[in-house]
Protein backbone atom coordinates (compact mmCIF):
# COMPACT_ATOMS: atom_id res chain seq x y z
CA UNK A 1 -44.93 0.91 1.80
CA UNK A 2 -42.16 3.88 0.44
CA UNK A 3 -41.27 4.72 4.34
CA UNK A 4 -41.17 0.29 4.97
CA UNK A 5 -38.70 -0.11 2.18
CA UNK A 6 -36.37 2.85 3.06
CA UNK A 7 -36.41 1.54 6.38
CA UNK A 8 -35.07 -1.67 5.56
CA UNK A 9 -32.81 -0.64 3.22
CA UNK A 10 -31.60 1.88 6.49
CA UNK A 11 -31.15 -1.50 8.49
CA UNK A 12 -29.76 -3.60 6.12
CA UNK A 13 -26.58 -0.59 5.53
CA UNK A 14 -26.35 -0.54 9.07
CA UNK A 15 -25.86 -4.23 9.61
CA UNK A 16 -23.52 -3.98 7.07
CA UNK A 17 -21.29 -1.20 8.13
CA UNK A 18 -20.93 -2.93 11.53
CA UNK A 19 -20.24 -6.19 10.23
CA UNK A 20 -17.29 -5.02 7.32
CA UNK A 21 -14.05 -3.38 8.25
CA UNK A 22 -15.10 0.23 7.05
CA UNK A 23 -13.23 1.75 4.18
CA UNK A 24 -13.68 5.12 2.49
CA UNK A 25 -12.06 6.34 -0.88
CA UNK A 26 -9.90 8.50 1.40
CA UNK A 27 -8.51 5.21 3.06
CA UNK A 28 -7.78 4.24 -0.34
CA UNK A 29 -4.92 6.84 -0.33
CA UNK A 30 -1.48 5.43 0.28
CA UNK A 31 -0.21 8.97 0.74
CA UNK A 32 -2.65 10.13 3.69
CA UNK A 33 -1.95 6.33 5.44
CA UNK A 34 1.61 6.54 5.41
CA UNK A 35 1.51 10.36 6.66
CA UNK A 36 -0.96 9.23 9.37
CA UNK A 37 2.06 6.59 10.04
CA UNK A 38 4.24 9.36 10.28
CA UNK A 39 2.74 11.60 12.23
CA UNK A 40 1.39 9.15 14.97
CA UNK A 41 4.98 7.09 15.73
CA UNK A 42 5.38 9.28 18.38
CA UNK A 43 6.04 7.50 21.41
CA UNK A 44 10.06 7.26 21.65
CA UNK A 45 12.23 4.26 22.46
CA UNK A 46 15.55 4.11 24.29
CA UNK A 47 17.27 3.54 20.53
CA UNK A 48 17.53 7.42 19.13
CA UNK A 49 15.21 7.45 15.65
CA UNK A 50 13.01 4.59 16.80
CA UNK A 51 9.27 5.13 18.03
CA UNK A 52 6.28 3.37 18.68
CA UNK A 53 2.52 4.20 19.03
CA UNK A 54 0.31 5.61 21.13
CA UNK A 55 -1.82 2.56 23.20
CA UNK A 56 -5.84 2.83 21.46
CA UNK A 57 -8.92 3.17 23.19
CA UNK A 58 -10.29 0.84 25.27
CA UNK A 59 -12.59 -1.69 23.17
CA UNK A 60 -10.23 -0.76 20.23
CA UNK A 61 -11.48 -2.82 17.73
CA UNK A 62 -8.88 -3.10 14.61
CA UNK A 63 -11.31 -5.49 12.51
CA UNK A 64 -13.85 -2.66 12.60
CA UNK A 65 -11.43 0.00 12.78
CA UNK A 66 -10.85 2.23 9.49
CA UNK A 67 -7.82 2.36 8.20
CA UNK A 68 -6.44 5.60 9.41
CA UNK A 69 -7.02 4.85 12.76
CA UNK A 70 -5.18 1.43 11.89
CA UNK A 71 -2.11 3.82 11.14
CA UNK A 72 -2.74 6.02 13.95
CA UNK A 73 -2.44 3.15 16.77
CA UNK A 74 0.26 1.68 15.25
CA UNK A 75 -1.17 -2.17 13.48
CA UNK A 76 -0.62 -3.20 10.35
CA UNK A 77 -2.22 -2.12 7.14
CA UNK A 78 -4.66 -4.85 6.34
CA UNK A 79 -5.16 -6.60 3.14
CA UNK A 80 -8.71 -5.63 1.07
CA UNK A 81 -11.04 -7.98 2.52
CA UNK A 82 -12.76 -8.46 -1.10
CA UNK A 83 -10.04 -8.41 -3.53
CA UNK A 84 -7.83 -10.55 -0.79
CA UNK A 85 -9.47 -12.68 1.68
CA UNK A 86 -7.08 -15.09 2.77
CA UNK A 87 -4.76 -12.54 3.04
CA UNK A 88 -7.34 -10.52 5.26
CA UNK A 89 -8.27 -13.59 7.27
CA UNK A 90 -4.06 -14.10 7.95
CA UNK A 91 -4.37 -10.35 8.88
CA UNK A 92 -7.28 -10.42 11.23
CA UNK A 93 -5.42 -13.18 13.00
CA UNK A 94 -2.64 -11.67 13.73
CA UNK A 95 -3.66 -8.69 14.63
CA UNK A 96 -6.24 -10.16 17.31
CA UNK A 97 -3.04 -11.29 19.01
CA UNK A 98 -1.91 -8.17 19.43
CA UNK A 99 -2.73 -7.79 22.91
CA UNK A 100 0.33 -6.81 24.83
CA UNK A 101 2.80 -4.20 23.62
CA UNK A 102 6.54 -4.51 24.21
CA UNK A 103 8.10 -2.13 26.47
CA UNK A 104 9.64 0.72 24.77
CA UNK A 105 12.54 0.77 26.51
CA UNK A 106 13.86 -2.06 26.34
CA UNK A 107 15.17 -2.77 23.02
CA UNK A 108 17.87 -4.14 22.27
CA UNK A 109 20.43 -3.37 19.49
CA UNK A 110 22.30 -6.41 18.45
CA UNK A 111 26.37 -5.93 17.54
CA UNK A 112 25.82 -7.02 14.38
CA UNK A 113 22.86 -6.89 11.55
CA UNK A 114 20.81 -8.24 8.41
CA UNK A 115 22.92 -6.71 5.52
CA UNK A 116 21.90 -6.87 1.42
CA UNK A 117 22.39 -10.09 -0.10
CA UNK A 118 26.19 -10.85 -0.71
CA UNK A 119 25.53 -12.04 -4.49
CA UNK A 120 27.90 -15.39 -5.82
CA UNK A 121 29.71 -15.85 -9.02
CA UNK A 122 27.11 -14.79 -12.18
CA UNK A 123 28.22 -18.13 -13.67
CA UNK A 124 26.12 -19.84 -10.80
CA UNK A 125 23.17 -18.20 -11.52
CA UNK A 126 20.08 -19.30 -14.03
CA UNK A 127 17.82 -16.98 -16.19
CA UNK A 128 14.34 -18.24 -15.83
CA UNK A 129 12.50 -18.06 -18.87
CA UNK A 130 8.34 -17.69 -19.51
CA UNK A 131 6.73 -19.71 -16.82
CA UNK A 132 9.85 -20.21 -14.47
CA UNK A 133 11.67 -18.23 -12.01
CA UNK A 134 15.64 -17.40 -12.13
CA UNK A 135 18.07 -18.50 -9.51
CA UNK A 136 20.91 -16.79 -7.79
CA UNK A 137 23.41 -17.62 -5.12
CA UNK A 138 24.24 -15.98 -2.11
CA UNK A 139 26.94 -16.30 0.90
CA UNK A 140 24.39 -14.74 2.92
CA UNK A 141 20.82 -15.23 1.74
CA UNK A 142 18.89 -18.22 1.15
CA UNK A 143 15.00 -17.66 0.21
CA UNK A 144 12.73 -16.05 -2.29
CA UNK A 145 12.83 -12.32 -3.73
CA UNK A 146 10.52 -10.99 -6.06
CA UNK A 147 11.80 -8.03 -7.99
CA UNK A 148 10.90 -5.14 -10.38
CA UNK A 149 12.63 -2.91 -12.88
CA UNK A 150 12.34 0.49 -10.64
CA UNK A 151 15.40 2.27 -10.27
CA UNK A 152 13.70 4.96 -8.19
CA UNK A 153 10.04 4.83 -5.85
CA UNK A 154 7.31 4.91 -8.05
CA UNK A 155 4.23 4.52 -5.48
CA UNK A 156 2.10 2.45 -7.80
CA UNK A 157 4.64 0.31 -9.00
CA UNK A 158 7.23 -0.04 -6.15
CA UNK A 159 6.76 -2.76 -3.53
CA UNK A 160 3.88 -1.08 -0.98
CA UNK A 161 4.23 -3.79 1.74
CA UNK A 162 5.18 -7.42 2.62
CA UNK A 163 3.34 -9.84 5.14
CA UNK A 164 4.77 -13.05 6.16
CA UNK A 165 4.18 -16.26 8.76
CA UNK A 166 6.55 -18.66 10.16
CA UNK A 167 8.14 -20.38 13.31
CA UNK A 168 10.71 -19.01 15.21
CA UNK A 169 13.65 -22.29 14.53
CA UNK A 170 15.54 -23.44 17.15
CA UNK A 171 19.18 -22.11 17.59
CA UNK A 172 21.86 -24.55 18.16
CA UNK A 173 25.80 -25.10 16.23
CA UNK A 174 26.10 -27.95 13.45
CA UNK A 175 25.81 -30.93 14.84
CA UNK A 176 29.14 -31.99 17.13
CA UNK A 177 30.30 -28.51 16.71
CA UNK A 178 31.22 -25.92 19.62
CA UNK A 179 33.17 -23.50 17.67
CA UNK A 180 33.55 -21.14 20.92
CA UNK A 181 31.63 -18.24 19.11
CA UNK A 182 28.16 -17.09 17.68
CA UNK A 183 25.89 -19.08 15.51
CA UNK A 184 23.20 -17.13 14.21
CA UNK A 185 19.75 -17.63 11.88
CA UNK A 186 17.17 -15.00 11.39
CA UNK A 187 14.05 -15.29 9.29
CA UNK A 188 12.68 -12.57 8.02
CA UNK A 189 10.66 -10.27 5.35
CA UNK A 190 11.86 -7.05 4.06
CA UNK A 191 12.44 -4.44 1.01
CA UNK A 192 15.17 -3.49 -0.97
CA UNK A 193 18.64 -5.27 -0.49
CA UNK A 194 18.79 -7.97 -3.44
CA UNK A 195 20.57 -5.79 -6.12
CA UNK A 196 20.88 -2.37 -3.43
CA UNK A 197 22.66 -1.33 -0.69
CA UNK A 198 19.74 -1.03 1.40
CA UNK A 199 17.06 -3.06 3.35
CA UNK A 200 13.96 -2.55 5.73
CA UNK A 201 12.43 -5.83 7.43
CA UNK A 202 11.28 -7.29 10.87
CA UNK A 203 11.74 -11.34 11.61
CA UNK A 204 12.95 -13.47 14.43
CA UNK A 205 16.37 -14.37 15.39
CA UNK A 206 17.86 -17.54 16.52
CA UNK A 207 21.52 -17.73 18.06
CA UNK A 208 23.46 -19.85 19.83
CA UNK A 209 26.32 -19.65 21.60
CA UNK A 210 29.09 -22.42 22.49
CA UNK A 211 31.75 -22.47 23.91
CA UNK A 212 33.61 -25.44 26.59
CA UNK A 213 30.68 -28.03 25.38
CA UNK A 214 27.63 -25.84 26.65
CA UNK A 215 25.33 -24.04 24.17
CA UNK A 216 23.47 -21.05 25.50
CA UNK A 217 20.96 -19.83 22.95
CA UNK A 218 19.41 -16.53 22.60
CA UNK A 219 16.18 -15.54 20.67
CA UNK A 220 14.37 -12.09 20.43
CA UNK A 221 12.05 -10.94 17.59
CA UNK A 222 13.70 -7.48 15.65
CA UNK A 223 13.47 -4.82 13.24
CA UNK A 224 16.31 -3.27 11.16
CA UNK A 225 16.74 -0.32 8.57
CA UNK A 226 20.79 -1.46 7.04
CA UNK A 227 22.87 0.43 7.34
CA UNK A 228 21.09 2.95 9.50
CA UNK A 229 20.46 0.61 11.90
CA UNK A 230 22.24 -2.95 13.29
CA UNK A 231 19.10 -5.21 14.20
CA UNK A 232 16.98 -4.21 17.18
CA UNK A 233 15.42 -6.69 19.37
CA UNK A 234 11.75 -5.02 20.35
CA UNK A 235 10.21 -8.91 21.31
CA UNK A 236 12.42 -10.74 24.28
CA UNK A 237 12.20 -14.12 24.85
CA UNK A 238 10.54 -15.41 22.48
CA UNK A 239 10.83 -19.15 22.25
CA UNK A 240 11.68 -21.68 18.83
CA UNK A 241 8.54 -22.80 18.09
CA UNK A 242 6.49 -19.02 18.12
CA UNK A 243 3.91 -18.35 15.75
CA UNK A 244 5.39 -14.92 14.42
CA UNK A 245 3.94 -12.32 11.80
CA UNK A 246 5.75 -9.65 10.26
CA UNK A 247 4.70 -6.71 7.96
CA UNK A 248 7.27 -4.67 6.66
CA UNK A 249 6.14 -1.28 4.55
CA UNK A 250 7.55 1.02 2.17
CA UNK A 251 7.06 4.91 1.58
CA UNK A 252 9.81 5.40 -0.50
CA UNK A 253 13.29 7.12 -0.23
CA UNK A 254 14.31 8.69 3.00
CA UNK A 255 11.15 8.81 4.65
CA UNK A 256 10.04 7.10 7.55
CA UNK A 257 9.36 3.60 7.18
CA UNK A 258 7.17 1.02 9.50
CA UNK A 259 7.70 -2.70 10.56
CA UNK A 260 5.18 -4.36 12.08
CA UNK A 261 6.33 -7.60 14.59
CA UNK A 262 3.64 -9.91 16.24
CA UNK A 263 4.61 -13.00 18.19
CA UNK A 264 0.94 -14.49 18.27
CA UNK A 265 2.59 -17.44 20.76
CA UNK A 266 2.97 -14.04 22.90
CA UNK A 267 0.02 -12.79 22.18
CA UNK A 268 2.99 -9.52 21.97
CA UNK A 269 3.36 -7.27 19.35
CA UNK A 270 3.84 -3.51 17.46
CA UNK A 271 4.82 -1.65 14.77
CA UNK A 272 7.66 0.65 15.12
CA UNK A 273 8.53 3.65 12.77
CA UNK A 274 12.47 3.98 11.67
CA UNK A 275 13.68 7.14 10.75
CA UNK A 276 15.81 7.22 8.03
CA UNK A 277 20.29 8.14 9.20
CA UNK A 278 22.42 7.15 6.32
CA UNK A 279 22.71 4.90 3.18
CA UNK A 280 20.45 4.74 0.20
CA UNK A 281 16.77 5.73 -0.23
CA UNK A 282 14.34 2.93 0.21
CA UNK A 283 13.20 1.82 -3.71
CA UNK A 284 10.61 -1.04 -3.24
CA UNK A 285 12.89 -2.74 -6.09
CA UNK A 286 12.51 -5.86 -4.34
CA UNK A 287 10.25 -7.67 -1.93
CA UNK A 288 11.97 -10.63 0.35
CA UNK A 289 11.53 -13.81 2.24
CA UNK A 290 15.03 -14.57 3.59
CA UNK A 291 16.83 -16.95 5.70
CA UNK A 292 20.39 -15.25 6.64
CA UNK A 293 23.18 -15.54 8.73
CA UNK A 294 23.74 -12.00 9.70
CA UNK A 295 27.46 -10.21 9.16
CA UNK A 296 29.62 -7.77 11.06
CA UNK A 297 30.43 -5.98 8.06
CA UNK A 298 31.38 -6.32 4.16
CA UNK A 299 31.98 -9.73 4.18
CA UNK A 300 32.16 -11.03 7.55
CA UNK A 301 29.78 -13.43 8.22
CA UNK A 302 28.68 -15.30 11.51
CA UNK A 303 28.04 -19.13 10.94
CA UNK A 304 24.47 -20.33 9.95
CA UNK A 305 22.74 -21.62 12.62
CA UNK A 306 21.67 -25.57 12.37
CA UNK A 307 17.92 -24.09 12.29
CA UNK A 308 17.41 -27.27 10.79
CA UNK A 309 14.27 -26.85 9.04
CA UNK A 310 11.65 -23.88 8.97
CA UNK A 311 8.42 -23.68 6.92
CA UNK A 312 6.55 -20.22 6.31
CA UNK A 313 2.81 -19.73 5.33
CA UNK A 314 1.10 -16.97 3.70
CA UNK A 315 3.99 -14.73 2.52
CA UNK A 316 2.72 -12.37 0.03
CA UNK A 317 3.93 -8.80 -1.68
CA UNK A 318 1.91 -5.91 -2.90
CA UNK A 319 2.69 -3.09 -4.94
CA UNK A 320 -0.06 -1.60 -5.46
CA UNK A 321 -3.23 -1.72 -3.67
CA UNK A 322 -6.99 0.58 -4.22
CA UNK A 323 -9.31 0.09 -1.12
CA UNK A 324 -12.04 2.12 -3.24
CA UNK A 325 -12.37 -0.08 -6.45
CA UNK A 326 -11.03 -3.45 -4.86
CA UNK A 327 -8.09 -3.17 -6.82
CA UNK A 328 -4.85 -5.12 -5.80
CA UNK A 329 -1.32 -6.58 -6.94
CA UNK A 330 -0.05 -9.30 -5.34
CA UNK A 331 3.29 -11.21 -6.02
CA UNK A 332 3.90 -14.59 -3.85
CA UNK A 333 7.01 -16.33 -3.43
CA UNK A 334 5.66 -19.18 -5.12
CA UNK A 335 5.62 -17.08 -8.70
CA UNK A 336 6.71 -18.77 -11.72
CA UNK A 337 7.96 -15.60 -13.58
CA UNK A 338 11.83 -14.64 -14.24
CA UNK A 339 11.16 -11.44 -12.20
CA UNK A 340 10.86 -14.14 -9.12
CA UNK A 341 14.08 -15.07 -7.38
CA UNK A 342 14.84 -18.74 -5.64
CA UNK A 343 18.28 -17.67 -3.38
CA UNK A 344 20.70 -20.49 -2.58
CA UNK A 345 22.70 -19.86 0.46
CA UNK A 346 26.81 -21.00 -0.20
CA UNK A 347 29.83 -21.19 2.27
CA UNK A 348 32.05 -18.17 2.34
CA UNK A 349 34.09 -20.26 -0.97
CA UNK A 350 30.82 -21.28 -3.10
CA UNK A 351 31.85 -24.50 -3.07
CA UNK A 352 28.84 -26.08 -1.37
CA UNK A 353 25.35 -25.18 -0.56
CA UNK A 354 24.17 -25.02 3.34
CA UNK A 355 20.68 -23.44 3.26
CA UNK A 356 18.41 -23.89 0.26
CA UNK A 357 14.67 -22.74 -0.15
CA UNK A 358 11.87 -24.10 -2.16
CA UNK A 359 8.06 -22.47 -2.72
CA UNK A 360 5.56 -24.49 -1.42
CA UNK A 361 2.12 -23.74 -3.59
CA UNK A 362 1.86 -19.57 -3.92
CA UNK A 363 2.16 -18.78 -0.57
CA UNK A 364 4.51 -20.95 1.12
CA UNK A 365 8.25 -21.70 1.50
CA UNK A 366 10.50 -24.23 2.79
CA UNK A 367 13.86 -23.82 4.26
CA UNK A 368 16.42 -26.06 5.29
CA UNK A 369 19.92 -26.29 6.10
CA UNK A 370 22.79 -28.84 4.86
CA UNK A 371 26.16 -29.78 4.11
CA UNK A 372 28.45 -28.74 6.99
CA UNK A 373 26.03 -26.17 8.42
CA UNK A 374 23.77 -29.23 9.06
CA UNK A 375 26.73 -31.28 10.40
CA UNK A 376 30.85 -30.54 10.87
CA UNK A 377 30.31 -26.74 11.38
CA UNK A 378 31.85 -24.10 8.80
C-alpha cells in the first residue's frame, strides 16, 4: 500500500511538471534572467550595437520552457501563471505566434525617432487626488504613463517590464490634406522618457507620405533606445490592421536592455538586445503606453498621422515580480491613483488638442485623433 501511494504521488508530480511552465527559485532571480539576456543576444544585425538570438531547438516549446532558456532563445519573459493568468494567457498567445524570425539584416533605421515626452504649460496640467489619476499635456505624446518616485534603478521598485496589444492604424494625412511631406503615428510601450531624457520601447509605425494628390504609406514594426538610437524597423511590411505585441524590459542604467516585437498577423517576431551609446541611464521611473508623432530633434515634430482611431488590450506594468512565492506588482493604465498619468496630445501652440486617450477598464486604452489632425492638416 506504502510503495502504491508513492507511486501515485510519483505520477501525479509528473503530470504536473509537464503540464505547468516549470519554474525554479533560481528563475525567480531577475539578476541571473537578465544576465542570461545578456549573454545570449549574440547574433549581430547590420545596425552596430543591435543583436538578436540564437534560433532554439527544434520542438522548442516556450510554454514548457523554463525561464532561462526563455532568455537564452530570445522570447519574452512571461507573466507568473498563478499570481497573473490573464496576463500569462496574453503571453502564451503571443508567443505561439512567434514562428518566423525577421532577418537580421535587414533592419532598417528610420531618419528620425520616438523622443521623451515634450511636456505643455504646468498650468494645463491637473493633480489627481486619492482615487483619480493626474493629467498632463504633451506636443508629442498622447496616452497613459504610470510613474514612480525613483530617481535612480532600484530592481524591486523600478519598472521590470511592460507588455502591451494593439492594431497597427492605418497611415494616411488629415483628411483633404497633401502637405507634400511625412505624416507619421507610432504606437508603442516603453520605459523612462515622461520626466527623463531617455526611453526604451518597441511598437508599430504608421506613415504616410503625400505629395501631388497621391499618398504612399509606409508601415514597419521597430525598436528604439533615444537618443542612442533613431527607431529601427526589425518587422517589414506589416499591414494596418496587425495584431502586434510588444514587451519592452528594463535592467537598469547602462546595461543592455531587450524589446521584444511580435506581429501575430505575421505570425513574425523577436526580441532584440540594445546596447547602451550615449544619454542617460535607463531608471524604470516610468512605464508607457503612447501614441506619438515622432521628431527630428528638440522640438521638431512630424505631423500626426489621421490614425483615426486605435484601441489596445491588455497593457500592463510590473515592477516587481517573485516566480518562487507567486509574488507580483502590477500597474495598468487603467489605475485610478495620482502616480497614473492620462497624456493629451496638443499642436505645436497648445491651443487645441489632436490626439486624446482614455482607459478602457484596467487593461485597455482608447486613442483617437481630432481637431485639425483629424481634418485640415497642421
Amino acid at each position: 500500500m506504502k510503495f502504491r501511494t508513492i507511486a501515485v504521488m510519483f505520477i501525479a508530480l509528473a503530470v504536473l511538471a509537464f503540464s505547468s511552465p516549470r519554474v525554479t527559485s533560481a528563475q525567480s532571480d531577475r539578476d541571473a534572467v537578465g544576465a542570461m539576456y545578456a549573454a545570449s543576444a549574440t547574433i549581430p544585425t547590420n545596425i552596430k550595437g543591435i543583436h538578436t538570438f540564437p534560433a532554439a531547438p527544434s520542438g522548442f516549446d516556450p510554454l514548457q520552457a523554463e525561464d532561462m532558456d526563455l532568455a537564452r532563445y530570445g522570447y519574452p519573459v512571461r507573466p507568473d501563471p498563478q499570481a497573473d493568468p490573464d496576463s500569462y494567457a496574453r503571453w502564451a498567445k503571443a508567443v505561439k505566434a512567434m514562428k518566423i524570425a525577421p532577418d537580421p539584416n535587414k533592419l532598417r533605421e528610420m531618419p528620425y525617432g520616438s523622443q521623451p515626452m515634450i511636456h505643455g504649460p504646468a498650468s494645463m496640467d491637473t493633480a489627481g487626488i486619492s482615487g483619480t489619476p493626474s493629467t498632463s499635456t504633451s506636443s508629442n505624446w498622447s496616452g497613459i504613463a504610470n510613474t514612480n518616485k525613483n530617481t535612480k534603478y532600484i530592481k524591486n521598485t523600478s519598472f521590470y517590464f511592460i507588455n502591451s496589444d494593439f492594431n497597427t492604424p492605418v497611415a494616411q494625412q488629415a483628411r483633404g490634406a497633401c502637405d507634400g511631406g511625412y505624416d507619421i503615428e507610432v504606437s508603442w510601450n516603453g520605459i523612462d522618457g515622461f520626466t527623463n531624457g531617455t526611453v526604451v520601447q518597441g511598437g508599430s509605425l504608421s506613415q504616410a507620405y503625400c505629395s501631388g494628390g497621391t499618398t504612399t504609406p509606409y508601415y514597419c514594426d521597430w525598436i528604439e533606445w533615444f537618443p542612442s538610437y533613431n527607431i529601427i524597423c526589425v518587422i517589414t511590411p506589416p499591414t494596418p490592421g496587425d495584431d502586434v505585441f510588444v514587451q519592452t524590459q528594463n535592467y537598469g542604467g547602462t546595461a543592455q536592455q531587450i524589446v521584444c516585437v511580435i506581429d501575430e498577423t505575421l505570425n513574425t517576431g523577436g526580441c532584440y538586445g540594445l546596447t547602451w551609446v550615449s544619454g542617460p541611464g535607463l531608471i524604470g521611473k516610468s512605464a508607457e503606453y503612447i501614441v506619438e508623432r515622432p521628431g527630428c530633434g528638440g522640438s521638431c515634430l512630424y505631423p500626426l498621422a489621421n490614425y483615426i482611431w486605435d484601441f489596445w488590450s491588455n497593457s500592463l506594468a510590473y515592477d516587481y515580480i517573485n516566480y518562487a512565492d507567486h509574488q507580483v506588482t502590477p500597474f495598468y493604465p487603467g489605475a485610478t491613483t495620482p502616480t497614473t498619468y492620462i497624456i493629451t496630445m496638443y499642436n505645436n501652440a497648445f491651443t487645441i488638442p489632436i490626439s486624446v486617450a482614455s482607459a478602457q477598464g484596467k487593461y485597455g486604452i482608447f486613442f483617437n485623433d481630432e481637431n485639425c489632425a483629424l481634418s485640415g492638416g497642421c
